[in-house]
Protein backbone atom coordinates (compact mmCIF):
# COMPACT_ATOMS: atom_id res chain seq x y z
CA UNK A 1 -12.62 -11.27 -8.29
CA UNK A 2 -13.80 -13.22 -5.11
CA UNK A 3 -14.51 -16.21 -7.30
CA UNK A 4 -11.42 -16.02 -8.89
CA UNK A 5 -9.69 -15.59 -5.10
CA UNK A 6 -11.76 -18.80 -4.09
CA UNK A 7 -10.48 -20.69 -6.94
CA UNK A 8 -6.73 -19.62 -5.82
CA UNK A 9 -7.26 -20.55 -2.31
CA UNK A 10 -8.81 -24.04 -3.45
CA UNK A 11 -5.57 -24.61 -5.90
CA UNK A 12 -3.34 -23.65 -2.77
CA UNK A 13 -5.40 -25.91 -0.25
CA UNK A 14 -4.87 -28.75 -3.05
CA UNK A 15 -1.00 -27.75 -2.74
CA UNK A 16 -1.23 -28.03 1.76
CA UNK A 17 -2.57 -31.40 1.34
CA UNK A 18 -0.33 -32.70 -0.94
CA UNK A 19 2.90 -31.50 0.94
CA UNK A 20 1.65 -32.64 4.21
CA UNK A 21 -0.26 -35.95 3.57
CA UNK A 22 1.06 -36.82 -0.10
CA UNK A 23 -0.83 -40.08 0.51
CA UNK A 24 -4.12 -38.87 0.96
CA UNK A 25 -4.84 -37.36 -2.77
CA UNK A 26 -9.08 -38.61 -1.77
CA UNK A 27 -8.81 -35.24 0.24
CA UNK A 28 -7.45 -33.21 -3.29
CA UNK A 29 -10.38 -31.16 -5.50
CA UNK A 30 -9.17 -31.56 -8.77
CA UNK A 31 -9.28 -32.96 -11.94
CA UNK A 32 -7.14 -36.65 -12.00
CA UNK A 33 -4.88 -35.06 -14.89
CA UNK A 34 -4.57 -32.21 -12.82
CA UNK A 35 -2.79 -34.02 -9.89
CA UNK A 36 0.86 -34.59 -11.11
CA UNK A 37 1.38 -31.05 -12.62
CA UNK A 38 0.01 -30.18 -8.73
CA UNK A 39 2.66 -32.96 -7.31
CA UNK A 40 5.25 -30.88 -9.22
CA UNK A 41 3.65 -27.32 -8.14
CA UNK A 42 4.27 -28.91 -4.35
CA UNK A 43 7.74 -30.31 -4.95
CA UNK A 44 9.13 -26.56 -6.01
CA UNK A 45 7.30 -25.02 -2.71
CA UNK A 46 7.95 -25.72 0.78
CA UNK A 47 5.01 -25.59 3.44
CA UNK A 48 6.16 -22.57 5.12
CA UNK A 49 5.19 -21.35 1.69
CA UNK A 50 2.29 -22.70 0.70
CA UNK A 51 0.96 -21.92 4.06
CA UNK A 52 2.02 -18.18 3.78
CA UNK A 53 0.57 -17.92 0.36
CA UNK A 54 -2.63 -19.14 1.64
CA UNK A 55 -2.74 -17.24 4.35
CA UNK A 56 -2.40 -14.24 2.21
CA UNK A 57 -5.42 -15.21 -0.24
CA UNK A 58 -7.34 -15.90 2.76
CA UNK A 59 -6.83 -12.13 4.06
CA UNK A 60 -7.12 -10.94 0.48
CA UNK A 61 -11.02 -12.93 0.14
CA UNK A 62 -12.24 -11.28 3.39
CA UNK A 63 -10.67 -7.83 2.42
CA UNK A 64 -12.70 -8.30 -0.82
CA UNK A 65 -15.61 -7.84 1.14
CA UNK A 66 -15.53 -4.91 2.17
CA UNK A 67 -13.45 -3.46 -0.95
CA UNK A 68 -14.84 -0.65 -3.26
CA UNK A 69 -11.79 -1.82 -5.60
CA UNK A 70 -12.01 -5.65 -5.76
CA UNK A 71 -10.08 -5.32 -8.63
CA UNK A 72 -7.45 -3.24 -6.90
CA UNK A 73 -7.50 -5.39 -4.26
CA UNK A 74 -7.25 -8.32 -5.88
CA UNK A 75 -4.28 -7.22 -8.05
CA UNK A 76 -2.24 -5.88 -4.97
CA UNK A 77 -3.22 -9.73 -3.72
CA UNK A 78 -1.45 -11.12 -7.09
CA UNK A 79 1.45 -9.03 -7.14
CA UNK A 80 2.73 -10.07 -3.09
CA UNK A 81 2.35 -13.95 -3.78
CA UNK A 82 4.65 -13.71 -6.88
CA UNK A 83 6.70 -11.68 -4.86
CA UNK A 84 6.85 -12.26 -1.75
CA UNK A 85 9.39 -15.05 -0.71
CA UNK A 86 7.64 -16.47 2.12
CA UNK A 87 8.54 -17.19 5.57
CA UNK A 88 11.70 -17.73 4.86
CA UNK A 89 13.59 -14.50 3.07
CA UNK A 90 16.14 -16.70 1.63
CA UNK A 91 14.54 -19.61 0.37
CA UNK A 92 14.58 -19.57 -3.61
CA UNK A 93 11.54 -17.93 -5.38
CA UNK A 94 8.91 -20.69 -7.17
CA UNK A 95 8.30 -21.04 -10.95
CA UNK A 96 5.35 -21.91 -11.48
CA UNK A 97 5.29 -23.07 -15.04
């Protein structure tokens, strides 16, 4: 599950940098085919977002920790980034498909 988290957290870094400095991809870990369908991941999300989304996953890797469910844990993680609208409680929720 922390691996898993990690990997999350990396994707959502990936996302930060490409809202905030869209011309510095050298700074983006990820495959090159990878980096358009991450372009249009960005262009659905705003950074308030992104940033809150991160945030969470952050929280949710150090609560992992100390966890006796990481599974648990992990899963409550899942369920309030799909759900959660962000910063903003009006802004439109994100497919991410």
């Amino acid at each position: 599950m922390s691996r898993l988290c990690e990997e999350l957290i990396l994707q959502f870094r990936n996302l930060m940098i490409i809202k905030s400095a869209p011309d510095k991809t050298g700074l983006i870990s990820c495959l090159p085919n990878e980096l358009e369908r991450l372009k249009a991941v960005s262009a659905k999300l705003s950074l308030e977002e992104i940033l809150d989304k991160l945030n969470g996953l952050q929280e949710c890797n150090e609560r992992l920790t100390r966890s006796l469910s990481k599974r648990v844990e992990f899963e409550m993680c899942l369920i309030k980034l799909c759900t959660r609208r962000g910063v903003q409680a009006t802004a439109p929720q994100a497919q991410y498909s």
